[in-house]
Protein backbone atom coordinates (compact mmCIF):
# COMPACT_ATOMS: atom_id res chain seq x y z
CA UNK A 1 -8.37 25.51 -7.41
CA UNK A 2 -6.84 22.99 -9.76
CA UNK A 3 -5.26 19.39 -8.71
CA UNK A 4 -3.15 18.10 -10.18
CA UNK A 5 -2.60 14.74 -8.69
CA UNK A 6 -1.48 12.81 -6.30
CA UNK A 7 1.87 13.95 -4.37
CA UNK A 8 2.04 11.23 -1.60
CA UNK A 9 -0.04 8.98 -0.04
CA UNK A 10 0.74 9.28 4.31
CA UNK A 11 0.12 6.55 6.36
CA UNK A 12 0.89 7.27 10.30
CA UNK A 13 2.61 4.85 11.93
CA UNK A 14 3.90 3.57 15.64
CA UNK A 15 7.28 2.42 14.57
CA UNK A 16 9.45 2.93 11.38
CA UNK A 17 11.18 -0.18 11.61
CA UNK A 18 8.17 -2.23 11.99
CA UNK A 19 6.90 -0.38 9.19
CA UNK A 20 9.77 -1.07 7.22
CA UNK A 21 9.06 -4.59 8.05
CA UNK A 22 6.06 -4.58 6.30
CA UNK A 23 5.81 -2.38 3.78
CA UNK A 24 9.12 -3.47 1.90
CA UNK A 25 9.39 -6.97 3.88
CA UNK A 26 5.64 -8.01 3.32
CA UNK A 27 4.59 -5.92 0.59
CA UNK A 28 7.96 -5.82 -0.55
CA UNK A 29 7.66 -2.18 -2.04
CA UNK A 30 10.65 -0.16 -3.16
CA UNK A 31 12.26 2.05 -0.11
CA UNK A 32 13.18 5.19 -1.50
CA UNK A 33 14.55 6.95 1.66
CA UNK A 34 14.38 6.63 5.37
CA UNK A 35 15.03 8.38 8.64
CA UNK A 36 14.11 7.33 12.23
CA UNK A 37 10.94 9.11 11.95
CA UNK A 38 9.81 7.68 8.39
CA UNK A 39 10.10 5.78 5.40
CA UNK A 40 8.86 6.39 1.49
CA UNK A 41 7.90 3.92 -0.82
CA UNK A 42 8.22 3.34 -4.08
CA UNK A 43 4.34 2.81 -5.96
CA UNK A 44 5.20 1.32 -9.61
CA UNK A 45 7.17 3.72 -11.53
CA UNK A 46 5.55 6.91 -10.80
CA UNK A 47 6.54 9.37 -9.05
CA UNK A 48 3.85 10.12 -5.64
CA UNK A 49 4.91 7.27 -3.22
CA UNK A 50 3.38 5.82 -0.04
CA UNK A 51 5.21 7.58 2.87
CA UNK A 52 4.92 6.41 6.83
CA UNK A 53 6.02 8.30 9.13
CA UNK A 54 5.75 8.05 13.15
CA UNK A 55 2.96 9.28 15.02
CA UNK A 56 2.52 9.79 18.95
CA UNK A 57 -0.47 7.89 18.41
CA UNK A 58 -1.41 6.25 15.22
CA UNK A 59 -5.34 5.72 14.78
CA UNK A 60 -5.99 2.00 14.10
CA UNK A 61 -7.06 1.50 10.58
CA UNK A 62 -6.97 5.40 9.94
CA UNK A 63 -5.73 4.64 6.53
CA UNK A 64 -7.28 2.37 3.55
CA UNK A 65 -5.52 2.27 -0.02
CA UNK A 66 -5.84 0.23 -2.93
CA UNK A 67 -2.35 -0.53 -4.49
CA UNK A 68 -2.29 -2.15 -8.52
CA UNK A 69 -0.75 -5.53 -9.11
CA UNK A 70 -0.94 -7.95 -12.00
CA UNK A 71 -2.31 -10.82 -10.31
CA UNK A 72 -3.90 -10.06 -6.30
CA UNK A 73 -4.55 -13.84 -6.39
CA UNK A 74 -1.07 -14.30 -6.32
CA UNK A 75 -0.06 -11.75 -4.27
CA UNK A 76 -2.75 -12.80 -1.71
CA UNK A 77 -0.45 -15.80 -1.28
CA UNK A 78 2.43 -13.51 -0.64
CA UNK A 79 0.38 -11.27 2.30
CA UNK A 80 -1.62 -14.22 3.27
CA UNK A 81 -4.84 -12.81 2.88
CA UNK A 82 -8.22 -14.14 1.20
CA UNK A 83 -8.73 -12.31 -2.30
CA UNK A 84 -11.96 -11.39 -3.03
CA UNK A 85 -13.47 -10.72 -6.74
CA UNK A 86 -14.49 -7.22 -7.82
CA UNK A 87 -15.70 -5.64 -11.12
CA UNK A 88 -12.38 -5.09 -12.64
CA UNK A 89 -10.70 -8.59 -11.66
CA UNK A 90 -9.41 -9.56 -7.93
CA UNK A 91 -8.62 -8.04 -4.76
CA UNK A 92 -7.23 -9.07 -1.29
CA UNK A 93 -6.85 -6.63 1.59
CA UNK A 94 -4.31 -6.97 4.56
CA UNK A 95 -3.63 -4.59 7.64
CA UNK A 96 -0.22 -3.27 8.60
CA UNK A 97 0.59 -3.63 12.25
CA UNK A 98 -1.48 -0.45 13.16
CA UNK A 99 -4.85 -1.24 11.08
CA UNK A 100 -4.14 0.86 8.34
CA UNK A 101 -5.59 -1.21 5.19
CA UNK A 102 -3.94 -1.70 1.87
CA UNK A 103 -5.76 -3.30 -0.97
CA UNK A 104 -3.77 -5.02 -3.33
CA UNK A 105 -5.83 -4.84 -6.74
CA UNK A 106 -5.81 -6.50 -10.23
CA UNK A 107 -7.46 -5.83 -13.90
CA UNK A 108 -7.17 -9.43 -14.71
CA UNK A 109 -11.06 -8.43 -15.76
CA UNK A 110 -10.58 -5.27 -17.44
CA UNK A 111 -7.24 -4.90 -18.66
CA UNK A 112 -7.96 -1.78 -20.76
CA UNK A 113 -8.86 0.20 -17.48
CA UNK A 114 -5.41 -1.28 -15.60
CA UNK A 115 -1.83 -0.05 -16.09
């Protein structure tokens, strides 16, 4: 077997509007499409997105990923979270209402490796 990448990344949540809330009101990420049982987001400009979609009952913190930005000490400002420094540059982590954990990562460090 052969992958190929990543298609999306699926994040179960209690509620699409409060996910909607935070994922493009927080985060403030692209919405692509939604329905009443989930919502995809934009990731950059590639194609595999973040997609939530309702779940009877959503484990807390089920779900950790680590999104790229230019600068997480600024966007730590925007989430209101503490960034923290890492190998490649900074990184600050906030939960979505459900626990679910998104990283928001920079390269400020290593630019070669970042986007």
């Amino acid at each position: 077997m052969k992958i190929l990448g990543v298609d999306n990344i699926l994040v179960g949540v209690g509620s699409v509007e409060a996910a909607r809330s935070f994922y493009g009101g927080v985060l403030g990420l692209t919405e692509r499409f939604a329905t009443e049982e989930l919502a995809l987001y934009a990731i950059g400009d590639e194609t595999p997105g973040l997609l939530v979609r309702v779940q009877d009952d959503p484990r807390p913190g089920s779900m950790r990923v680590w999104l790229e930005v230019p600068d997480a000490r600024l966007a730590a400002e925007r989430v209101g979270g503490e960034p923290f420094e890492v190998f490649t540059g900074w990184t600050v982590e906030v939960s979505d209402p459900w626990g679910n954990v998104i990283g928001l990562t920079d390269y400020t460090k290593q630019p070669s490796l970042g986007r």
